[in-house]
Protein backbone atom coordinates (compact mmCIF):
# COMPACT_ATOMS: atom_id res chain seq x y z
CA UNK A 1 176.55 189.82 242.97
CA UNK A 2 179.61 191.09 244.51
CA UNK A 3 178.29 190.02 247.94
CA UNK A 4 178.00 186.50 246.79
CA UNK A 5 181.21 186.23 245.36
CA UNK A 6 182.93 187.50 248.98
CA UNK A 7 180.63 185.45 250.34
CA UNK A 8 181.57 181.94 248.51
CA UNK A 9 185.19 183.20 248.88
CA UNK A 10 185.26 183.69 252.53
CA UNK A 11 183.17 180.25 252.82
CA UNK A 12 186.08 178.76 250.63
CA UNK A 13 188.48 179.99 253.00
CA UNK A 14 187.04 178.99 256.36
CA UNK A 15 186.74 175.23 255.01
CA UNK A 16 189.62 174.92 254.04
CA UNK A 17 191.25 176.42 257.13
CA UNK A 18 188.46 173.84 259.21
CA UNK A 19 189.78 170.92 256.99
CA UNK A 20 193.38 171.98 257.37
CA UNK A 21 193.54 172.01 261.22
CA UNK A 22 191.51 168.36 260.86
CA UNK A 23 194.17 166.99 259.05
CA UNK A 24 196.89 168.50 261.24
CA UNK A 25 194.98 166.94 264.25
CA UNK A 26 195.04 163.48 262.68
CA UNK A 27 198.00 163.74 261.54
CA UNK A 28 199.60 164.56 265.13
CA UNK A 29 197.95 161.41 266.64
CA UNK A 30 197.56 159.01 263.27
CA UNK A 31 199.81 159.52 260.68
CA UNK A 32 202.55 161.77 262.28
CA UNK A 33 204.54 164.18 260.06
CA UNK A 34 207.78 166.29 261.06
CA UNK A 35 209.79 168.21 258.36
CA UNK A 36 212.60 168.01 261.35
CA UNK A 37 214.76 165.08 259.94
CA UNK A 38 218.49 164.70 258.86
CA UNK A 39 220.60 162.34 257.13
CA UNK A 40 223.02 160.63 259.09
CA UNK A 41 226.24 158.75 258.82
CA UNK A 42 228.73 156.35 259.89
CA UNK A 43 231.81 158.52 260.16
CA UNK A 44 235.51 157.01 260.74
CA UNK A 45 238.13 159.11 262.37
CA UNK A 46 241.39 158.27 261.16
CA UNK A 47 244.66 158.76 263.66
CA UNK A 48 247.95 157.40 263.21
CA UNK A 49 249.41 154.50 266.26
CA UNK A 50 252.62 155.98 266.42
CA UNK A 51 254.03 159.80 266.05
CA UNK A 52 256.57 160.75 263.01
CA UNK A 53 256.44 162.94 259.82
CA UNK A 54 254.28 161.90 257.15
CA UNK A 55 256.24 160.96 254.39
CA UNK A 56 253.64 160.16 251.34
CA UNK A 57 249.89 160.96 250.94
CA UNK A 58 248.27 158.57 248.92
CA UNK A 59 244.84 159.77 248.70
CA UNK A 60 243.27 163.00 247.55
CA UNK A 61 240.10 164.62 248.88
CA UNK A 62 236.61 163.07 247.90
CA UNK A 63 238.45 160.20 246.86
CA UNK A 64 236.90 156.37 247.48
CA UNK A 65 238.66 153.95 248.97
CA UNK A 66 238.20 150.57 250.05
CA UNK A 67 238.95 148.64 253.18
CA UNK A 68 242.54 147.51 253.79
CA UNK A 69 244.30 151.39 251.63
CA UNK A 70 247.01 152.51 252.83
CA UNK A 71 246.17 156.40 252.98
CA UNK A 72 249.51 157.71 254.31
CA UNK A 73 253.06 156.18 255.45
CA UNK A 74 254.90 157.82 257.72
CA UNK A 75 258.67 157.90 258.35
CA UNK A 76 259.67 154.83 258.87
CA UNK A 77 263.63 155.42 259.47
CA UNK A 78 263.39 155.73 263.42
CA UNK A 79 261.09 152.46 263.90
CA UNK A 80 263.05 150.35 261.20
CA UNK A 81 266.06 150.95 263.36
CA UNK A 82 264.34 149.83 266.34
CA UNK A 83 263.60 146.63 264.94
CA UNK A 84 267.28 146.24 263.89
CA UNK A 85 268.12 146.63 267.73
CA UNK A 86 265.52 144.01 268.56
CA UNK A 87 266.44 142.03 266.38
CA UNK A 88 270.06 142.38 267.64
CA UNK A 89 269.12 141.70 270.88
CA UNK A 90 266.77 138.92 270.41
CA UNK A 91 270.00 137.14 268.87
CA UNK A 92 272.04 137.95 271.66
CA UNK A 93 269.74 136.63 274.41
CA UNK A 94 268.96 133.33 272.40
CA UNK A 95 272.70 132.83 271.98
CA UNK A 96 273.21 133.17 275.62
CA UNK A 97 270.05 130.69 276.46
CA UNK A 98 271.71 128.33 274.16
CA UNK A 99 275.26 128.57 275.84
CA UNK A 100 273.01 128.27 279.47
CA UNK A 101 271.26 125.00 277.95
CA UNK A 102 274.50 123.34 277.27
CA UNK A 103 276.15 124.12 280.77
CA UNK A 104 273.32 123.03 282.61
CA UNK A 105 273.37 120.02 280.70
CA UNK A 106 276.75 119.27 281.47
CA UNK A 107 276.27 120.29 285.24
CA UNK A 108 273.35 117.86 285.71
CA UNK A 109 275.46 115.14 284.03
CA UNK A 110 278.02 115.73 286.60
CA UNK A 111 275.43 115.85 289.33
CA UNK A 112 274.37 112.46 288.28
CA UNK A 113 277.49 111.18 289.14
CA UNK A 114 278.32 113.18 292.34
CA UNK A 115 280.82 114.73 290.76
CA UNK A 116 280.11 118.39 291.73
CA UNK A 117 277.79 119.91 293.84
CA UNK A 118 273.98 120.75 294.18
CA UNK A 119 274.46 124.17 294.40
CA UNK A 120 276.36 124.20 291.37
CA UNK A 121 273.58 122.97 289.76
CA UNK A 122 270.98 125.16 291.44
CA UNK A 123 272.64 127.82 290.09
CA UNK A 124 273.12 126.22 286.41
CA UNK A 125 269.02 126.19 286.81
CA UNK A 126 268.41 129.85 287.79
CA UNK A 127 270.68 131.23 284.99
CA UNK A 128 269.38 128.80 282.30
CA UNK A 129 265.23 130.24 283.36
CA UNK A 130 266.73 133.75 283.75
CA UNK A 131 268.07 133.37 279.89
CA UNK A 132 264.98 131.80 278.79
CA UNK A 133 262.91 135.07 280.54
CA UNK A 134 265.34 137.27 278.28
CA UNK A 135 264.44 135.47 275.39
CA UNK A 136 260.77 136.13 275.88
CA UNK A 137 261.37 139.98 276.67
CA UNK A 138 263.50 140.21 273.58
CA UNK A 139 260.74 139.09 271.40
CA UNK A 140 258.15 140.97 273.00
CA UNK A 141 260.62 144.17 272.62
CA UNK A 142 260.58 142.75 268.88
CA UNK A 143 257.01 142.46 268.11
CA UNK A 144 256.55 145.26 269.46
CA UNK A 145 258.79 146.72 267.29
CA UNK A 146 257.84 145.54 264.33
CA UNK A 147 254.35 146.33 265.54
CA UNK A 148 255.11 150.07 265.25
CA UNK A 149 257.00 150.13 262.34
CA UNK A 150 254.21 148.32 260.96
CA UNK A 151 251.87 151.39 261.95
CA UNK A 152 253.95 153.88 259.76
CA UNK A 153 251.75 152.83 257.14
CA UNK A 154 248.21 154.47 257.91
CA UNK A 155 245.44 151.92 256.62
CA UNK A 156 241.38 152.67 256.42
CA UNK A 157 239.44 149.48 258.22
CA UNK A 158 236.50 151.01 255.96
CA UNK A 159 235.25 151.44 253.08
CA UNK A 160 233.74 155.03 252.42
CA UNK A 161 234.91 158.84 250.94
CA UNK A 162 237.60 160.58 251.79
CA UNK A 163 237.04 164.35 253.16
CA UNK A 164 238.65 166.79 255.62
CA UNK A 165 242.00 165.79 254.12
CA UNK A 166 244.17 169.30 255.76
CA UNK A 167 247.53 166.57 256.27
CA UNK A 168 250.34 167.34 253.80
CA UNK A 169 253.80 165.27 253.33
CA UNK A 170 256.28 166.79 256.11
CA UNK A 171 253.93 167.46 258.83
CA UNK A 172 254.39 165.37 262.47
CA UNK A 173 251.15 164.14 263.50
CA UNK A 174 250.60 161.97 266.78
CA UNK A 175 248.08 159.70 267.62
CA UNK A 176 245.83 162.61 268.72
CA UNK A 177 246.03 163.74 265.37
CA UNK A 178 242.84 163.04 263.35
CA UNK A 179 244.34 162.72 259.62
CA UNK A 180 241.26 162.21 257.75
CA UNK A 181 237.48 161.19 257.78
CA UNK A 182 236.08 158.96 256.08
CA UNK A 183 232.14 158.55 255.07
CA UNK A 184 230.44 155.96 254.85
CA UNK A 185 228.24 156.33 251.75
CA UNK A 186 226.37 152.89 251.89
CA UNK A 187 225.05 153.26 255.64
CA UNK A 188 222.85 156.13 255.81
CA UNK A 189 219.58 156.68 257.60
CA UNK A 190 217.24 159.20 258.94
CA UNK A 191 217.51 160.68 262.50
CA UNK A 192 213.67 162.01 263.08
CA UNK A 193 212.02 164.52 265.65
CA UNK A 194 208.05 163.27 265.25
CA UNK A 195 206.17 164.96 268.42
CA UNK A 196 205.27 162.46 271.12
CA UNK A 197 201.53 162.07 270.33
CA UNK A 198 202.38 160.01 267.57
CA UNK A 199 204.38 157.33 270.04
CA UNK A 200 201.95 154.81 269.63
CA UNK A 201 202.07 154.59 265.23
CA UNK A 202 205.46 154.96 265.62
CA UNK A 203 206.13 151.55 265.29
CA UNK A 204 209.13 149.35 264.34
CA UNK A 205 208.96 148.70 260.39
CA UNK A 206 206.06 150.78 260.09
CA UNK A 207 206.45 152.42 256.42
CA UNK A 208 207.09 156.41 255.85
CA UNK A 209 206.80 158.52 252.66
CA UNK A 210 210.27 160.76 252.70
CA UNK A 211 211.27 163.71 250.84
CA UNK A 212 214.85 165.02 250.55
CA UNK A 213 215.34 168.57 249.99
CA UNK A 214 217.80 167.49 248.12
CA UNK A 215 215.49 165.59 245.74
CA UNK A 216 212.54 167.86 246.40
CA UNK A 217 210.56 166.56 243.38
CA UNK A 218 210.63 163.01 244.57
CA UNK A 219 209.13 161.27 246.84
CA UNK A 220 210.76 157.98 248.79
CA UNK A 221 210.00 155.44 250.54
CA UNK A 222 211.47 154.11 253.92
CA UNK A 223 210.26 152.30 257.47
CA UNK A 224 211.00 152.77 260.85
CA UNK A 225 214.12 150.70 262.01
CA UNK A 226 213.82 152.08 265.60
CA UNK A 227 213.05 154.33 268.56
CA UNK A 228 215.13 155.77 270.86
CA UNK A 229 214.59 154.77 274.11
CA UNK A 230 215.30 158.45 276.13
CA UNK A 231 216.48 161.20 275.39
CA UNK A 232 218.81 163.48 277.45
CA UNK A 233 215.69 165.00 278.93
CA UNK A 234 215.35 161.63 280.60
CA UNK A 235 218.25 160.40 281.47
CA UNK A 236 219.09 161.33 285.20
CA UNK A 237 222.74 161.10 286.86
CA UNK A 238 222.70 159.33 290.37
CA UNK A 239 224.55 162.02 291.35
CA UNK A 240 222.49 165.28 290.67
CA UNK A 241 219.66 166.97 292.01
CA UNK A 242 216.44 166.88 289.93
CA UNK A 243 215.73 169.20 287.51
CA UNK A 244 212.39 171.05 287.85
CA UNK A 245 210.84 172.60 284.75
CA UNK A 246 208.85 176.01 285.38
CA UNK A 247 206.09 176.78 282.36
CA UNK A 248 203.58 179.32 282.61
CA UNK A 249 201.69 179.00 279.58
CA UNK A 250 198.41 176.52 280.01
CA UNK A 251 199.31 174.60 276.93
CA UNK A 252 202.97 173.80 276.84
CA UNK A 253 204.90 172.81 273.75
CA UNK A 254 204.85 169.32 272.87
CA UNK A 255 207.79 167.01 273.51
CA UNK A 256 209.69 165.27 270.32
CA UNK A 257 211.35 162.12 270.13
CA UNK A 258 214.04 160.67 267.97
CA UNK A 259 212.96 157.81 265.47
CA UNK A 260 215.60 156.36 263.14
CA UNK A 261 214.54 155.69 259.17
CA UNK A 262 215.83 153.26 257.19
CA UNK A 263 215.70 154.64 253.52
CA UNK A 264 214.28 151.70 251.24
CA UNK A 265 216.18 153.07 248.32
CA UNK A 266 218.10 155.83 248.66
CA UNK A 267 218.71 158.67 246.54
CA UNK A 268 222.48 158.88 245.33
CA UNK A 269 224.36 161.25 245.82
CA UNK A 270 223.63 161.93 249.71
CA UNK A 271 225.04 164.51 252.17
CA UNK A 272 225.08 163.88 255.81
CA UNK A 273 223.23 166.40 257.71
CA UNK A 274 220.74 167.19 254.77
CA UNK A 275 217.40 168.22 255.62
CA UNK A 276 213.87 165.73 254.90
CA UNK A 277 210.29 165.33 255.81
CA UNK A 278 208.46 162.94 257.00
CA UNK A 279 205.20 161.29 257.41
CA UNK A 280 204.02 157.87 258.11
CA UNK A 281 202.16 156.05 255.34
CA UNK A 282 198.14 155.08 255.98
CA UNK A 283 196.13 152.71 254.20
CA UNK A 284 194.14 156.04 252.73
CA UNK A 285 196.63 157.36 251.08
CA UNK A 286 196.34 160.76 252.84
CA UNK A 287 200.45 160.82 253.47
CA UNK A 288 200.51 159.88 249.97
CA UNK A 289 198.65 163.17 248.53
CA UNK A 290 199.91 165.02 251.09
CA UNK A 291 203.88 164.04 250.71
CA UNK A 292 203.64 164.47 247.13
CA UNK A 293 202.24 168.10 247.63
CA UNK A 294 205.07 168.36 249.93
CA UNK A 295 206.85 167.95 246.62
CA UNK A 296 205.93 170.04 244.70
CA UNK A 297 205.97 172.84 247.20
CA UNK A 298 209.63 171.77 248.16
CA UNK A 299 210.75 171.94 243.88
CA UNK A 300 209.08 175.38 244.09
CA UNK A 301 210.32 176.48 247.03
């Protein structure tokens, strides 16, 4: 009786190993599966135009802000005053174009009538263009100006989260000074390594069952937005020598590509860089069961 029992059990256990290493086989070429995907982002690097002290910081870490905030203003004494001169200046040289209009005016009058000479007026001419050029420099030196002062104020272009906020009031940043990120939480996707086999399922908008660690009860739906063309295995510089792999084994390891996911409805809250699986949907249903095991597994371990 006992011999039956071992015998049923170790029966048990060879089909199921035979019907697990079918699956993994049509998986690898049919429905592909890798638990090697992250969440990505759109991340924004934030850097101040011009150097100075910060003077305010008017966000806090983790906090959302919209496109258009001003997230920090700088001291804008130094750059104010610079303006003032331009300003100044810009007066000045118009002033002086004026006073050149008029005598050139009153030169070519008298030239009309022969009553001085051409090289009076030549030189009339040349001083009334040379005050017109000063004009223009003076209000580029002015927009410019007022171009920096204007960058004082710090300003996101994007919506998103604000994190890696280390910048305190009274600290001198420059424009290689990255003051803050800020995350996108509305553009996410899935960065994928499925082995190569799988290349030709891996099609554009073909659909995928996902589960998040992060949500390892769950399981989502999503499609493949795209393929990466190479990778840096592939891509050769003109300039270098090529690159000869040496394997020894008979069956080398397989090569993985990157495919990028587009969740259908993502989970919220996200983190970029968390872990997922995934496998590509078939009209069976076998990535169904199977992702949905994945589940389970993943909420138990």
């Amino acid at each position: 009786m006992k011999r039956d029992i071992y015998a049923y059990l170790t029966s048990f256990v060879l089909i199921l190993a035979i019907g697990f290493s079918v699956f993994l086989v049509i998986s690898d070429n049919d429905i592909p599966f890798t638990t090697l995907a992250r969440v990505k982002t759109s991340i924004l690097n934030l850097s101040p135009q011009v150097s100075g002290n910060i003077e305010k910081v008017l966000v806090k870490e983790g906090e959302s802000v919209s496109a258009g905030q001003t997230l920090f203003q700088l001291d804008p004494s130094q750059y104010q005053l610079a303006v003032n001169k331009a300003r100044a200046n810009l007066h000045q040289a118009q002033s002086q174009w004026q006073q050149t209009k008029l005598y050139l005016k009153r030169i070519a009058t008298l030239n009309k009538s022969s009553l001085t000479s051409k090289e009076k007026l030549d030189e009339a001419t040349a001083n009334e263009q040379s005050a017109a050029a000063n004009v223009q420099a003076a209000q580029a030196t002015l927009q410019i100006a007022q171009r920096n002062l204007d960058h004082t104020k710090i300003i996101t272009a994007e919506p998103g989260v604000v994190t890696n906020l280390a910048y305190q009031a009274g600290m001198y940043v420059t424009p290689s000074s990255t003051l803050v990120h800020i995350i996108n939480r509305k553009k996410f996707w899935l960065a994928a390594d499925f082995t190569e086999k799988g290349l030709p399922v891996l099609t554009p908008n073909r659909e995928v069952n996902i589960v998040f660690d992060a949500y390892p009860n769950r399981v989502f739906h999503g499609h493949i937005s795209s393929i990466d063309p190479a990778i840096l295995a592939g891509a050769e510089s003109a300039t270098s020598l090529a690159q000869v792999d040496s394997e020894t084994r008979w069956i080398r390891p397989q090569q993985q590509i990157r495919v990028r996911i587009q969740v259908d409805h993502a989970p919220s809250p996200l983190v970029a860089g968390s872990r997922a699986s995934v496998m590509v949907r078939d009209k069976d249903h076998i990535s169904d069961i199977w992702m949905t095991m994945l589940s389970w597994m993943r909420y138990v371990y």
